[in-house]
PDB file of N, CA and C in Angstrom:
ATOM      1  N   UNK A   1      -6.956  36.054  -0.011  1.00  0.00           N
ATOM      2  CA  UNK A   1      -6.924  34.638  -0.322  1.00  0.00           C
ATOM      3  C   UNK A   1      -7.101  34.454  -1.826  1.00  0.00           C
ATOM      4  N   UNK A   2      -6.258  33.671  -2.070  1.00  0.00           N
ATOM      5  CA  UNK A   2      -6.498  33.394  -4.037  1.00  0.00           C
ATOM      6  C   UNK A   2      -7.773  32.363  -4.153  1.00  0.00           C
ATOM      7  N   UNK A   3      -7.814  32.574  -4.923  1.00  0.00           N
ATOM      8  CA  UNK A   3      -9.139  31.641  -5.775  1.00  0.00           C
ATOM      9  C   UNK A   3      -8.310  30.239  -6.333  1.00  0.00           C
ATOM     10  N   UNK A   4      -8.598  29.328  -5.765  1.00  0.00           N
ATOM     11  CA  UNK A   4      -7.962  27.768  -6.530  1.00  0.00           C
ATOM     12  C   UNK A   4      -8.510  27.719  -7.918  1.00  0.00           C
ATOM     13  N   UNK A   5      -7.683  27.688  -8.751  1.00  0.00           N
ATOM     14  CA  UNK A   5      -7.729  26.754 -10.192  1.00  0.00           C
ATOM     15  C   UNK A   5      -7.758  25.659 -10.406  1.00  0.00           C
ATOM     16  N   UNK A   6      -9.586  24.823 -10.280  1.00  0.00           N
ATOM     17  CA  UNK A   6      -9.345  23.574  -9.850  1.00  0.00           C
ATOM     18  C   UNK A   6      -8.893  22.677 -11.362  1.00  0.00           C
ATOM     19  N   UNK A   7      -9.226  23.344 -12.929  1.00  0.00           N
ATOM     20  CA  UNK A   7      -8.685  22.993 -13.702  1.00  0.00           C
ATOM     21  C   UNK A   7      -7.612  22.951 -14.288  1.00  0.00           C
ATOM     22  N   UNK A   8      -6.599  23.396 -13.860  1.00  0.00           N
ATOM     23  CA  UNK A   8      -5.227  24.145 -13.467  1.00  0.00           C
ATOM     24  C   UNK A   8      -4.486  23.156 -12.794  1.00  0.00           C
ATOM     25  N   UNK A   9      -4.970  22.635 -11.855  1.00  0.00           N
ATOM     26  CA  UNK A   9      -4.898  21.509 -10.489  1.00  0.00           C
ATOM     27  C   UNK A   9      -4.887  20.084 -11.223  1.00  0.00           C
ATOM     28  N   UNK A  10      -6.052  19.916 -11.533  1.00  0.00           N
ATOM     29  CA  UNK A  10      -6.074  18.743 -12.341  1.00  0.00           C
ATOM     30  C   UNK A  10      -5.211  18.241 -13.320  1.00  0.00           C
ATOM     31  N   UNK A  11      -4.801  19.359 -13.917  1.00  0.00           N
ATOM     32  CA  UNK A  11      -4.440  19.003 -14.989  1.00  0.00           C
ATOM     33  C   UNK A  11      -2.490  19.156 -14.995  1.00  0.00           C
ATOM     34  N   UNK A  12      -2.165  19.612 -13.829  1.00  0.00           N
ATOM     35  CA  UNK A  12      -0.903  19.522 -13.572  1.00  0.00           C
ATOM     36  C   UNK A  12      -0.799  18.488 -13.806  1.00  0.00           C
ATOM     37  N   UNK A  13       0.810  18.449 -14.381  1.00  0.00           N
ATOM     38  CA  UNK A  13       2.034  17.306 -15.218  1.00  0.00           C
ATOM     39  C   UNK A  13       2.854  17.183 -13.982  1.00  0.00           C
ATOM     40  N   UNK A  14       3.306  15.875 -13.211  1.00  0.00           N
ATOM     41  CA  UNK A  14       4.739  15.687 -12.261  1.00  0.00           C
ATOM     42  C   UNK A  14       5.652  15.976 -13.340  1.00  0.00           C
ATOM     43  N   UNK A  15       7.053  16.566 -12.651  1.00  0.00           N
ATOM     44  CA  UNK A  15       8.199  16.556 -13.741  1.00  0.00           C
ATOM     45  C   UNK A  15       8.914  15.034 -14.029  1.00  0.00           C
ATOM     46  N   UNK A  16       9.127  15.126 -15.574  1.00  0.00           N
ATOM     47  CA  UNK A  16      10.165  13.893 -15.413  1.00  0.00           C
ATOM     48  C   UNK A  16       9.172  12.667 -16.260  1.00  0.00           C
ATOM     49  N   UNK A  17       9.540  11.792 -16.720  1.00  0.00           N
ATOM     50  CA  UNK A  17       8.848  10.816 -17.282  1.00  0.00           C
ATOM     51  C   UNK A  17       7.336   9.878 -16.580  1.00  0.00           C
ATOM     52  N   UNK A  18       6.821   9.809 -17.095  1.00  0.00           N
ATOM     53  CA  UNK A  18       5.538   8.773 -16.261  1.00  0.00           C
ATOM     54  C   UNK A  18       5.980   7.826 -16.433  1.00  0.00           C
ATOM     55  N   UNK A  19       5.935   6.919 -15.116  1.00  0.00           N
ATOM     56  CA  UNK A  19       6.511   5.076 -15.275  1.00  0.00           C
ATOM     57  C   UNK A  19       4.869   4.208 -15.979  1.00  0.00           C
ATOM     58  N   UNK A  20       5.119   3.264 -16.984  1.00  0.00           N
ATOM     59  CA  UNK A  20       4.359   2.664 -17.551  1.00  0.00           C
ATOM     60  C   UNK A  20       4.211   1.399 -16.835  1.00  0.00           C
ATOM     61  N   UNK A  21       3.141   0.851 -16.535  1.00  0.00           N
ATOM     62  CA  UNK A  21       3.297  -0.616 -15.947  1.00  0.00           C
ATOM     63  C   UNK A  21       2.632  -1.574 -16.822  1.00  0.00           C
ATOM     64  N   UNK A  22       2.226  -1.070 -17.847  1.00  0.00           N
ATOM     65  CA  UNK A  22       1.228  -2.062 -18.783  1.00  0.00           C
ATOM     66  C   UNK A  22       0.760  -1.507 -20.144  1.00  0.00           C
ATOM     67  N   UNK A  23       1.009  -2.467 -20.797  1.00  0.00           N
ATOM     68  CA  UNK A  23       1.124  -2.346 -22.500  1.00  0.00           C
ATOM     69  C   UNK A  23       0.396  -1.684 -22.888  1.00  0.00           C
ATOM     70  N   UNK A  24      -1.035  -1.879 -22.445  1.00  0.00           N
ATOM     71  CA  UNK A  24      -2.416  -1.089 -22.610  1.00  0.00           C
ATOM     72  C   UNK A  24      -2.798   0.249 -22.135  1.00  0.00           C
ATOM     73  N   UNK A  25      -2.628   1.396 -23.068  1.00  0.00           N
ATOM     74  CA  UNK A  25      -3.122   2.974 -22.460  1.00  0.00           C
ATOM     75  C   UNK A  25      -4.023   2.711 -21.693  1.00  0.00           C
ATOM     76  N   UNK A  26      -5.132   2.087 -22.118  1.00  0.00           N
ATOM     77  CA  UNK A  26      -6.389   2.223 -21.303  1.00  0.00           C
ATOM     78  C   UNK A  26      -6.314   1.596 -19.909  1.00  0.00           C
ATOM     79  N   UNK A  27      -5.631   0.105 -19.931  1.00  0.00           N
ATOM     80  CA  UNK A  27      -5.577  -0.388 -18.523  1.00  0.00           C
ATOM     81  C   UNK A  27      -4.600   0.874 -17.198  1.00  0.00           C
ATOM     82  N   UNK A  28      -3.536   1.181 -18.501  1.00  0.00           N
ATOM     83  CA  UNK A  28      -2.954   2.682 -17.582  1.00  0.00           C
ATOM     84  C   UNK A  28      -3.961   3.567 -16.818  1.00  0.00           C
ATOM     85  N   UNK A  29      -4.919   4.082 -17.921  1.00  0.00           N
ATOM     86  CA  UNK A  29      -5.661   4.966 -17.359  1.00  0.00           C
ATOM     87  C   UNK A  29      -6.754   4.667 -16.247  1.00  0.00           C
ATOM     88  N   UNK A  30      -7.560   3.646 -16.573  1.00  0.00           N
ATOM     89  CA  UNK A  30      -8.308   2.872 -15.635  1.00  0.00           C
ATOM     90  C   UNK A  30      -7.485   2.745 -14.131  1.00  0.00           C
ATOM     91  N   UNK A  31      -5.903   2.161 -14.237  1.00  0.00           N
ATOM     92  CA  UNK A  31      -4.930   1.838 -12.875  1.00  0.00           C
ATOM     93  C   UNK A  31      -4.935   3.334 -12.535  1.00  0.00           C
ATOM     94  N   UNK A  32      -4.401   4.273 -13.093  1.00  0.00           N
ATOM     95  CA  UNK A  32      -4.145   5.832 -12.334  1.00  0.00           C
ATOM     96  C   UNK A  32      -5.504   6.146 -11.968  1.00  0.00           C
ATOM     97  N   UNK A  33      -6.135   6.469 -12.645  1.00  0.00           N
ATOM     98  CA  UNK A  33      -8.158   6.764 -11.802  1.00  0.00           C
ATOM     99  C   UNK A  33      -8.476   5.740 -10.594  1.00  0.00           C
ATOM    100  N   UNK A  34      -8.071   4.594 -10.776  1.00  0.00           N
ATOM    101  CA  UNK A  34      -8.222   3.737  -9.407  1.00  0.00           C
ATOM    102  C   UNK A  34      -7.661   4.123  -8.205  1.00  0.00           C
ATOM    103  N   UNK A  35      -6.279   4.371  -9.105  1.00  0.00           N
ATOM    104  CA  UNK A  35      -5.065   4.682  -7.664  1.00  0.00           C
ATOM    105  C   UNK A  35      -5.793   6.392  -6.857  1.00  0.00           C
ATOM    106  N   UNK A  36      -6.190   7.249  -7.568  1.00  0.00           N
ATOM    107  CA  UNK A  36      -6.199   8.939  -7.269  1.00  0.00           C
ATOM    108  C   UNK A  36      -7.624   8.389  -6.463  1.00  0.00           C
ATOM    109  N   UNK A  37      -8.391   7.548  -6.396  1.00  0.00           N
ATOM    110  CA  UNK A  37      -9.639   7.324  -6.124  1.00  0.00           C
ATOM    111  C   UNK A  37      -9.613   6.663  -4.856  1.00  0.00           C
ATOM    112  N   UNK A  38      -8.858   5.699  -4.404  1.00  0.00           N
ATOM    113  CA  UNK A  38      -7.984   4.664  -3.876  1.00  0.00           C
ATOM    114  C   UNK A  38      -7.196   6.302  -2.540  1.00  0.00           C
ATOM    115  N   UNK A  39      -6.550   6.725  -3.407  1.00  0.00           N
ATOM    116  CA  UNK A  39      -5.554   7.751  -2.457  1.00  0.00           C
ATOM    117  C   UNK A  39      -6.890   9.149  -1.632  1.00  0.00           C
ATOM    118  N   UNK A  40      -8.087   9.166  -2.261  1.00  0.00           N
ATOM    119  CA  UNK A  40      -9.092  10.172  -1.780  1.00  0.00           C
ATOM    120  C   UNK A  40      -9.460   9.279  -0.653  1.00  0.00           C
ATOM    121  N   UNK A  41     -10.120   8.078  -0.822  1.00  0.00           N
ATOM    122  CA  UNK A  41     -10.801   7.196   0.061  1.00  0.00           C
ATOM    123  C   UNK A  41      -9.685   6.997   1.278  1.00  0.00           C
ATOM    124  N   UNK A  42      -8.445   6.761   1.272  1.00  0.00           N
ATOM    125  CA  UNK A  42      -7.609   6.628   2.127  1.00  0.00           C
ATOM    126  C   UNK A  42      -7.276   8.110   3.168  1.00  0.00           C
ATOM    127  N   UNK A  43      -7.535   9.254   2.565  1.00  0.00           N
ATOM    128  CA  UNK A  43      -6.905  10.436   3.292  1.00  0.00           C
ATOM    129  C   UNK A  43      -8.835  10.806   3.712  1.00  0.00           C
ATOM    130  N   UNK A  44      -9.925  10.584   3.760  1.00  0.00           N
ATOM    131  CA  UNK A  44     -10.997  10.494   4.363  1.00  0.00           C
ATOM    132  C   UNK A  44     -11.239   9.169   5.341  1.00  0.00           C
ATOM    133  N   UNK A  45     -10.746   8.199   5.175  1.00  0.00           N
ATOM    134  CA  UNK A  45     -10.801   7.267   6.370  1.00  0.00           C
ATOM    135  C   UNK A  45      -9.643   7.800   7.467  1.00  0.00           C
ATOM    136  N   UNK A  46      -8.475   7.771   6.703  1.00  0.00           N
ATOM    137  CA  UNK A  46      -7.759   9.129   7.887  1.00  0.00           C
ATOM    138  C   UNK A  46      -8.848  10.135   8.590  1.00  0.00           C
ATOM    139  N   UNK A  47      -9.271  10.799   8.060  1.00  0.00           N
ATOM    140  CA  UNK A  47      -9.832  12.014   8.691  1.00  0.00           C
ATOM    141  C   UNK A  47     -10.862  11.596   9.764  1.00  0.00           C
ATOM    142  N   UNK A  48     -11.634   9.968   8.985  1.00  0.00           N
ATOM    143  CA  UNK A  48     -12.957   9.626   9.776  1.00  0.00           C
ATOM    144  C   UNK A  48     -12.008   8.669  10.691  1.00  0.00           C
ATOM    145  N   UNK A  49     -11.389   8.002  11.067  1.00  0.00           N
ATOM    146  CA  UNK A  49     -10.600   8.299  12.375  1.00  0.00           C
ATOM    147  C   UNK A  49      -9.844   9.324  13.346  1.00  0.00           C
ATOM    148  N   UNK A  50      -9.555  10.327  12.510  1.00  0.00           N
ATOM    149  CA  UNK A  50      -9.236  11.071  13.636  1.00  0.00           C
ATOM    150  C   UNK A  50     -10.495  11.574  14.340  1.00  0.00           C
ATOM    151  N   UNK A  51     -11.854  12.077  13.564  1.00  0.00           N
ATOM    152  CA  UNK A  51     -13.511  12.427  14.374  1.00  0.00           C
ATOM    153  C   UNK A  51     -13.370  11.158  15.351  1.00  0.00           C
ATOM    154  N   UNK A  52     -13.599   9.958  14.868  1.00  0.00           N
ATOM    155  CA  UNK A  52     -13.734   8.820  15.723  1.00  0.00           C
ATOM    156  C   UNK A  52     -12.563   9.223  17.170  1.00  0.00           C
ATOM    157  N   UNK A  53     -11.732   9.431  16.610  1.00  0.00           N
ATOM    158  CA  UNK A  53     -10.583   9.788  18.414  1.00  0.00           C
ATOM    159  C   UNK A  53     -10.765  10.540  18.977  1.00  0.00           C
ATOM    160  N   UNK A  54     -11.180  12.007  17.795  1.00  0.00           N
ATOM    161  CA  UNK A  54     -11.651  13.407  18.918  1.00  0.00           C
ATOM    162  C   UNK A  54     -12.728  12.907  19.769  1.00  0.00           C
ATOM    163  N   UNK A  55     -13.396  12.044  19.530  1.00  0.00           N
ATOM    164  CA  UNK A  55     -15.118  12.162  20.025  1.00  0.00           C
ATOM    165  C   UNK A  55     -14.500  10.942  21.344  1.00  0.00           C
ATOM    166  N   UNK A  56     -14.230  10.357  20.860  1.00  0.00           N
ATOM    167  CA  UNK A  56     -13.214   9.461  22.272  1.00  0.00           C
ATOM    168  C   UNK A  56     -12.444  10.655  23.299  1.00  0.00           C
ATOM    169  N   UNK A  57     -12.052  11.049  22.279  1.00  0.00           N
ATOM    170  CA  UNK A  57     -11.140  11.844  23.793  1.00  0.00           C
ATOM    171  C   UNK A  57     -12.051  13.314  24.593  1.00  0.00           C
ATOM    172  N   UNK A  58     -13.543  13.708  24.052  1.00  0.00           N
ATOM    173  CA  UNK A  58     -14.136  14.603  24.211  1.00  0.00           C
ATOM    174  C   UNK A  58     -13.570  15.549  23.741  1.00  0.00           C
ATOM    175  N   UNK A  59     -12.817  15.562  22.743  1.00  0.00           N
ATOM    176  CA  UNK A  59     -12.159  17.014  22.241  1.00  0.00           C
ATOM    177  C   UNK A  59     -13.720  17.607  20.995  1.00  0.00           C
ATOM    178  N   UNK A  60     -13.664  18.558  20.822  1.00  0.00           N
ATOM    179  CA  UNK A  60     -15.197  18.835  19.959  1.00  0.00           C
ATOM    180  C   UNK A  60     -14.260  18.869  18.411  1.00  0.00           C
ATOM    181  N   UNK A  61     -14.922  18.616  18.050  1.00  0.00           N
ATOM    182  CA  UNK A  61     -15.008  18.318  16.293  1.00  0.00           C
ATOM    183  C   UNK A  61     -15.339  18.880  15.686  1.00  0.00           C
ATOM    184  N   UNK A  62     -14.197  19.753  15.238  1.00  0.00           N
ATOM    185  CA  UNK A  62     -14.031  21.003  14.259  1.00  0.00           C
ATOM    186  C   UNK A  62     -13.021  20.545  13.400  1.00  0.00           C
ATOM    187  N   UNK A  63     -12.824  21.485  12.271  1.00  0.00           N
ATOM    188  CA  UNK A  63     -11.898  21.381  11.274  1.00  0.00           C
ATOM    189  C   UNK A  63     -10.601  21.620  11.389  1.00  0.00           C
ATOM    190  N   UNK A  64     -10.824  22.709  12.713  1.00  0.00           N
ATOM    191  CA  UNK A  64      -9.758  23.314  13.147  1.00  0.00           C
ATOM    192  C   UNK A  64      -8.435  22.347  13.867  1.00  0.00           C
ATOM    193  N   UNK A  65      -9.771  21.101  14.645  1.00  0.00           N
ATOM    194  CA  UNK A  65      -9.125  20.154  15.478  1.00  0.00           C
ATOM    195  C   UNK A  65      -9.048  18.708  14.907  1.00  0.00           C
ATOM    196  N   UNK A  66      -9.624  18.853  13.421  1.00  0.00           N
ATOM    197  CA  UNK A  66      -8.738  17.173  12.728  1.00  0.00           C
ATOM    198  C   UNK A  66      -8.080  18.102  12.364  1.00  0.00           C
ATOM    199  N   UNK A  67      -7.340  19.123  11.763  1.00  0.00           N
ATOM    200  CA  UNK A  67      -6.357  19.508  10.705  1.00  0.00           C
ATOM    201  C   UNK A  67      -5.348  19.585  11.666  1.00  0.00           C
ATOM    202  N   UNK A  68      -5.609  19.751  13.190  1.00  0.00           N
ATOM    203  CA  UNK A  68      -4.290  19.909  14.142  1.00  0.00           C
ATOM    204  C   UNK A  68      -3.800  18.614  14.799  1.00  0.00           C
ATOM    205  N   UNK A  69      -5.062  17.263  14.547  1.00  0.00           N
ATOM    206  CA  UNK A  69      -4.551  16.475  15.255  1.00  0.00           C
ATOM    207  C   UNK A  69      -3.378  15.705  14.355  1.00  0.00           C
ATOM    208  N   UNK A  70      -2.825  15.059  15.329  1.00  0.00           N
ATOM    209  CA  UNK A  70      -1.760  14.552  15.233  1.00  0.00           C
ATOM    210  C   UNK A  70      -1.504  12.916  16.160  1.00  0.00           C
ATOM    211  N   UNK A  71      -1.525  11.787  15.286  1.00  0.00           N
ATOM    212  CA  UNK A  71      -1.804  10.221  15.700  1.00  0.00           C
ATOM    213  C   UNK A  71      -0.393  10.116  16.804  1.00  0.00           C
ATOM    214  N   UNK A  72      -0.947   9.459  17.775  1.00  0.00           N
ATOM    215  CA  UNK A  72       0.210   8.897  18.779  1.00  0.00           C
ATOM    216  C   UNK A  72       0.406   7.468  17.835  1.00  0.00           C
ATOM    217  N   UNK A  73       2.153   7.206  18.648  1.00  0.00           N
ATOM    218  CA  UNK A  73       2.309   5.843  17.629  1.00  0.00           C
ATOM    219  C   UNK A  73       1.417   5.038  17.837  1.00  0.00           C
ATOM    220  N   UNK A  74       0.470   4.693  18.796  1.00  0.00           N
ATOM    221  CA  UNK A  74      -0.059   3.521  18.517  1.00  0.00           C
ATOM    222  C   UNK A  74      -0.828   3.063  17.427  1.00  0.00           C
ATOM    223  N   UNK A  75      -1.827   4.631  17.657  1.00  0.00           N
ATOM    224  CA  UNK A  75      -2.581   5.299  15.956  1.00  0.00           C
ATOM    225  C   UNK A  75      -1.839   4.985  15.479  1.00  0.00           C
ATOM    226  N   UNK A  76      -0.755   5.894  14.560  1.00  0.00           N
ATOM    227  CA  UNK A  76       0.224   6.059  13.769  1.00  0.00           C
ATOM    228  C   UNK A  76       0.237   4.348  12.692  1.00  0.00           C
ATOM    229  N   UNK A  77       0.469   3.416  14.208  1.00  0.00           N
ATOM    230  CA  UNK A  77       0.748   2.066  13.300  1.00  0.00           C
ATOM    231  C   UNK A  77      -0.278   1.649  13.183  1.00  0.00           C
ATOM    232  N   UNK A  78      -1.295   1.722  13.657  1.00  0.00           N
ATOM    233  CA  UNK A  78      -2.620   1.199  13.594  1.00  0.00           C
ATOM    234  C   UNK A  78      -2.849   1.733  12.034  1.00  0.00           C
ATOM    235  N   UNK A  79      -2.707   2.866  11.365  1.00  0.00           N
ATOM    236  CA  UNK A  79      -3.123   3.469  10.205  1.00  0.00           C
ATOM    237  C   UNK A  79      -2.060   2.698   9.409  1.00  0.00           C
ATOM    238  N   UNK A  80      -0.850   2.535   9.792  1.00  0.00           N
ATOM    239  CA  UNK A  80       0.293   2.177   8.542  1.00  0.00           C
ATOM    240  C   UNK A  80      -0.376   0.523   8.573  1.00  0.00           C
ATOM    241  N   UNK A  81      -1.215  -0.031   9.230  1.00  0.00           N
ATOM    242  CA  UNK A  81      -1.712  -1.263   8.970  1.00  0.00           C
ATOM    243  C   UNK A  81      -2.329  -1.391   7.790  1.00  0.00           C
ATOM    244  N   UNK A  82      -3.476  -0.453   8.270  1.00  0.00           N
ATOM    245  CA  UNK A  82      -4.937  -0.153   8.144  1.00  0.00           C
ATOM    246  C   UNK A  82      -4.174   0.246   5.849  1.00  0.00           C
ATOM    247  N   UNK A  83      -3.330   0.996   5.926  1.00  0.00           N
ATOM    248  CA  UNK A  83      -2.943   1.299   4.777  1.00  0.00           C
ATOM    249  C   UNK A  83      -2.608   0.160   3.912  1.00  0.00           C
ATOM    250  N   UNK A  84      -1.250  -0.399   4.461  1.00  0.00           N
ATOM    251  CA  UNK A  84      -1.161  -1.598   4.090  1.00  0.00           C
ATOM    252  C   UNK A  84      -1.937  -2.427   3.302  1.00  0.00           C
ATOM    253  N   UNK A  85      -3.069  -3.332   4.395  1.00  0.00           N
ATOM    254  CA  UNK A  85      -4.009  -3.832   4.111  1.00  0.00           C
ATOM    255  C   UNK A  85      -4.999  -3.332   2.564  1.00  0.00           C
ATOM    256  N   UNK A  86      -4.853  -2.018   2.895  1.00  0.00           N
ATOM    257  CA  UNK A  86      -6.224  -1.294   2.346  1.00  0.00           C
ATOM    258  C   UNK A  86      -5.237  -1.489   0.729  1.00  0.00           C
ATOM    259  N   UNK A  87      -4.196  -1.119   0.169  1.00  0.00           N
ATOM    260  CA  UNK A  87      -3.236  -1.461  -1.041  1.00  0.00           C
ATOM    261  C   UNK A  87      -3.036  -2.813  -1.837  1.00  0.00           C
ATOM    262  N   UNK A  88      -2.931  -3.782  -0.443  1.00  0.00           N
ATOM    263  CA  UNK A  88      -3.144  -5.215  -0.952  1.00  0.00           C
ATOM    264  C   UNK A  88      -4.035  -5.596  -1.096  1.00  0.00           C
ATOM    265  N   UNK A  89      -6.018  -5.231  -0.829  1.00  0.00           N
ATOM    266  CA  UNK A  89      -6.677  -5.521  -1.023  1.00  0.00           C
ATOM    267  C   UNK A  89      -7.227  -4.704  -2.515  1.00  0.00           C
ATOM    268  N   UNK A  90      -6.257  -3.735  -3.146  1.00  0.00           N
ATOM    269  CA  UNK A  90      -6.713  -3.025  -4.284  1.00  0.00           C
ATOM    270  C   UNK A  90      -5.797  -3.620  -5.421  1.00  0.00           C
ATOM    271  N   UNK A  91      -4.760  -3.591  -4.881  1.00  0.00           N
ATOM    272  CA  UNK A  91      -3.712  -4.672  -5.813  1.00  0.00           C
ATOM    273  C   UNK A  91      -3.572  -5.790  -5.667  1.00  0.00           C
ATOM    274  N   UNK A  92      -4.751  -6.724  -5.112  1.00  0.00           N
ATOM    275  CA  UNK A  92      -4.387  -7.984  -5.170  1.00  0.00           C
ATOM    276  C   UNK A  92      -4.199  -8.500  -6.639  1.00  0.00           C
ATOM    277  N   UNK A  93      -5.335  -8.058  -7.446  1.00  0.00           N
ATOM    278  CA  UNK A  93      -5.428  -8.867  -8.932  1.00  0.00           C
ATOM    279  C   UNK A  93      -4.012  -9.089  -9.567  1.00  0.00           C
ATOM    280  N   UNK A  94      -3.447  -7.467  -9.368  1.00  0.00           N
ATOM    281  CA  UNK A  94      -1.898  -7.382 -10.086  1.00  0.00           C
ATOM    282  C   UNK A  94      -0.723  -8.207  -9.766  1.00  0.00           C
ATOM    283  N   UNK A  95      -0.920  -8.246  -7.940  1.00  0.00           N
ATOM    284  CA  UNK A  95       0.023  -9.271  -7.132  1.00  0.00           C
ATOM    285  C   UNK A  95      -0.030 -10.536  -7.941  1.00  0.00           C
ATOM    286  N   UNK A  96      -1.287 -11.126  -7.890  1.00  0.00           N
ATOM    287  CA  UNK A  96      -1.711 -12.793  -8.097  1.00  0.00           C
ATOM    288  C   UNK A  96      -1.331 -12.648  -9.522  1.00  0.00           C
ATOM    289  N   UNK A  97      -1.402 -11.998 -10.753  1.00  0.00           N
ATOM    290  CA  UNK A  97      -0.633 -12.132 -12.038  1.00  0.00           C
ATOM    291  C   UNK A  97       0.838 -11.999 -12.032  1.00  0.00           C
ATOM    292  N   UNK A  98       1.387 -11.172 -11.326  1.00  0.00           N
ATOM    293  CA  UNK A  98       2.684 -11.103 -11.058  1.00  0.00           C
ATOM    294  C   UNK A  98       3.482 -12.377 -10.208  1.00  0.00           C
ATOM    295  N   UNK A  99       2.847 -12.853  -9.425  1.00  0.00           N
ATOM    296  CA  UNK A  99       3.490 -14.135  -8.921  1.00  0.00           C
ATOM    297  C   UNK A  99       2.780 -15.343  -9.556  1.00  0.00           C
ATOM    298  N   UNK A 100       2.042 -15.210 -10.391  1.00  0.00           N
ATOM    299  CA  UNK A 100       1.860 -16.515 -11.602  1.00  0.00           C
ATOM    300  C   UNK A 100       2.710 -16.071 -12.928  1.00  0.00           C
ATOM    301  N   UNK A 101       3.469 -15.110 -13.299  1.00  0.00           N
ATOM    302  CA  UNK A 101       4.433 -15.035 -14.063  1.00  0.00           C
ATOM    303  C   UNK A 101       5.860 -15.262 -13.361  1.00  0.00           C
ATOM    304  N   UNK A 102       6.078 -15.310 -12.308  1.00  0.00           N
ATOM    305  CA  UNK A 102       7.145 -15.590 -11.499  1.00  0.00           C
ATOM    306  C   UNK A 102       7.414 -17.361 -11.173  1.00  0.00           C
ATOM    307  N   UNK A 103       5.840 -17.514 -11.061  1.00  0.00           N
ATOM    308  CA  UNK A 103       5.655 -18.944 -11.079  1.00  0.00           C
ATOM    309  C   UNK A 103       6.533 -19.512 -12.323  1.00  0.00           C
ATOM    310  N   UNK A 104       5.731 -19.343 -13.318  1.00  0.00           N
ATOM    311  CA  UNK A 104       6.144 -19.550 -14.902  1.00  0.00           C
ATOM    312  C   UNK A 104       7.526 -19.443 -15.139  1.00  0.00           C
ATOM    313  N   UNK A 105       8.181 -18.374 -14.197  1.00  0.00           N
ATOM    314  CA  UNK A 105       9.869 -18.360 -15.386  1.00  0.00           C
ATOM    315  C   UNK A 105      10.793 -19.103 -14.543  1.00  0.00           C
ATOM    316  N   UNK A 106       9.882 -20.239 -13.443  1.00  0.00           N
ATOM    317  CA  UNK A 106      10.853 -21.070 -12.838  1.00  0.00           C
ATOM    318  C   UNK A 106      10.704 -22.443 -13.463  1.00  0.00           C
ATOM    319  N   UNK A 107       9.735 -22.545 -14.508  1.00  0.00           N
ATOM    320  CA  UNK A 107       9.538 -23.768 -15.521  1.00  0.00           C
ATOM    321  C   UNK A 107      10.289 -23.644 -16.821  1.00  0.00           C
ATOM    322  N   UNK A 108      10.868 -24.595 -17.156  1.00  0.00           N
ATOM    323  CA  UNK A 108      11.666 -24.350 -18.726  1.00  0.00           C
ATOM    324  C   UNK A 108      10.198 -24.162 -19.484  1.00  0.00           C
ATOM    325  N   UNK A 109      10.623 -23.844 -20.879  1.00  0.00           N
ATOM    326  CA  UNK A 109       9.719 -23.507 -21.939  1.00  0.00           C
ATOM    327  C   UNK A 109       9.258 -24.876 -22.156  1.00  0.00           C
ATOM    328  N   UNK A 110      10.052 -25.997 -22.060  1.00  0.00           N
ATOM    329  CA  UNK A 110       9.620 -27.328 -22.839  1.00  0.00           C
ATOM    330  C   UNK A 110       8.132 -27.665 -21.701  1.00  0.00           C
ATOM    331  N   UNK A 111       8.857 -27.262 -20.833  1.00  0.00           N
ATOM    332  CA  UNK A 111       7.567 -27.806 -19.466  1.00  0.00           C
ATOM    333  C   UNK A 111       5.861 -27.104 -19.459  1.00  0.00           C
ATOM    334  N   UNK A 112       6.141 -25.730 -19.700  1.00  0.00           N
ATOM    335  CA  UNK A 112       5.589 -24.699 -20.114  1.00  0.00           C
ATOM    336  C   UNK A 112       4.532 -25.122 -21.551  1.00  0.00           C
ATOM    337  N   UNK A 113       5.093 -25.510 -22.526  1.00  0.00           N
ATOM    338  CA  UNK A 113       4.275 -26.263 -23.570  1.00  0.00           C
ATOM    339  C   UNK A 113       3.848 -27.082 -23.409  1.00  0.00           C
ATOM    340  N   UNK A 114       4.065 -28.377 -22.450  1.00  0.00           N
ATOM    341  CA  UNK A 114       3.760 -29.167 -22.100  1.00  0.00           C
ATOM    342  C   UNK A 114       2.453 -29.418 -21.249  1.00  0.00           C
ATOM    343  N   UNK A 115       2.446 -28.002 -20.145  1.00  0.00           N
ATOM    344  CA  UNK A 115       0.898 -27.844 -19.464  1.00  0.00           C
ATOM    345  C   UNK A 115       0.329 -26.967 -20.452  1.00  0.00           C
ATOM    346  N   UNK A 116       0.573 -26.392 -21.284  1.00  0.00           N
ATOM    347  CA  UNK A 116      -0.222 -25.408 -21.860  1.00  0.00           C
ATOM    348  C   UNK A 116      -1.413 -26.619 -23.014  1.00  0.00           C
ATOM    349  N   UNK A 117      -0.229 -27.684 -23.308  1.00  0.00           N
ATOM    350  CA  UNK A 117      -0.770 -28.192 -24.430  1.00  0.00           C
ATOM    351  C   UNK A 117      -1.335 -29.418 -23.651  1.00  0.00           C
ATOM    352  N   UNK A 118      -1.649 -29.616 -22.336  1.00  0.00           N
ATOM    353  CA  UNK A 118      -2.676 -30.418 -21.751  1.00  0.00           C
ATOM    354  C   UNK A 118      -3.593 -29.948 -21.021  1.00  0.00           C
ATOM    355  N   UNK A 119      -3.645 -28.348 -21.384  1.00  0.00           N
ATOM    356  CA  UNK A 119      -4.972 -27.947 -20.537  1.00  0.00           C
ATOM    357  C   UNK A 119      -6.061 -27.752 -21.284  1.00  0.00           C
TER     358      UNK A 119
END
């Protein structure tokens, strides 16, 4: 068995350009540490449902038997909910700025100065 290189790991590059979503390095970096943090918490609530099903179905709870289980669809959609949910409640802030700039580019500019310069 090899020995993992967990600094090696980390520090792997995807090929190909990084997509930017915001002007600010730092808000970048802060959004990617959220998201990798966000993606740990999600693949352990996975896991702490599948214990929760083994122990329902009396199967014993080993490593051996979450790494083999495998969600029937009902699971299956129950998790693609559960995911869902769990994304829009981490990206709401970004949503609600993004559809108040969407708001905005359905107002002319004159209109636009107009609430800006009565608020």
């Amino acid at each position: 068995m090899t020995t993992l290189d967990v600094n090696t790991l980390a520090n792997a590059k995807a090929k190909g350009k990084r997509p930017y979503f915001f002007d600010d390095p730092a808000v970048e970096r802060v959004l990617s540490i959220t998201m990798a943090v966000a993606g740990e918490l999600a693949v352990t609530r996975e896991r702490l449902d599948t214990v929760e099903r083994l122990l329902e179905a009396g199967t014993p709870v080993t490593k051996a038997n979450i790494d083999a289980y495998r969600p029937d669809d009902d699971a299956a959609q129950e998790r693609q909910a559960w995911h869902a949910e769990y994304i829009s409640r981490i990206l709401r802030i970004v949503h609600q700025e993004l559809e108040a700039l969407q708001a905005t580019d359905d107002v002319s500019p004159e209109e636009l100065a107009d609430k800006m310069a009565a608020s």
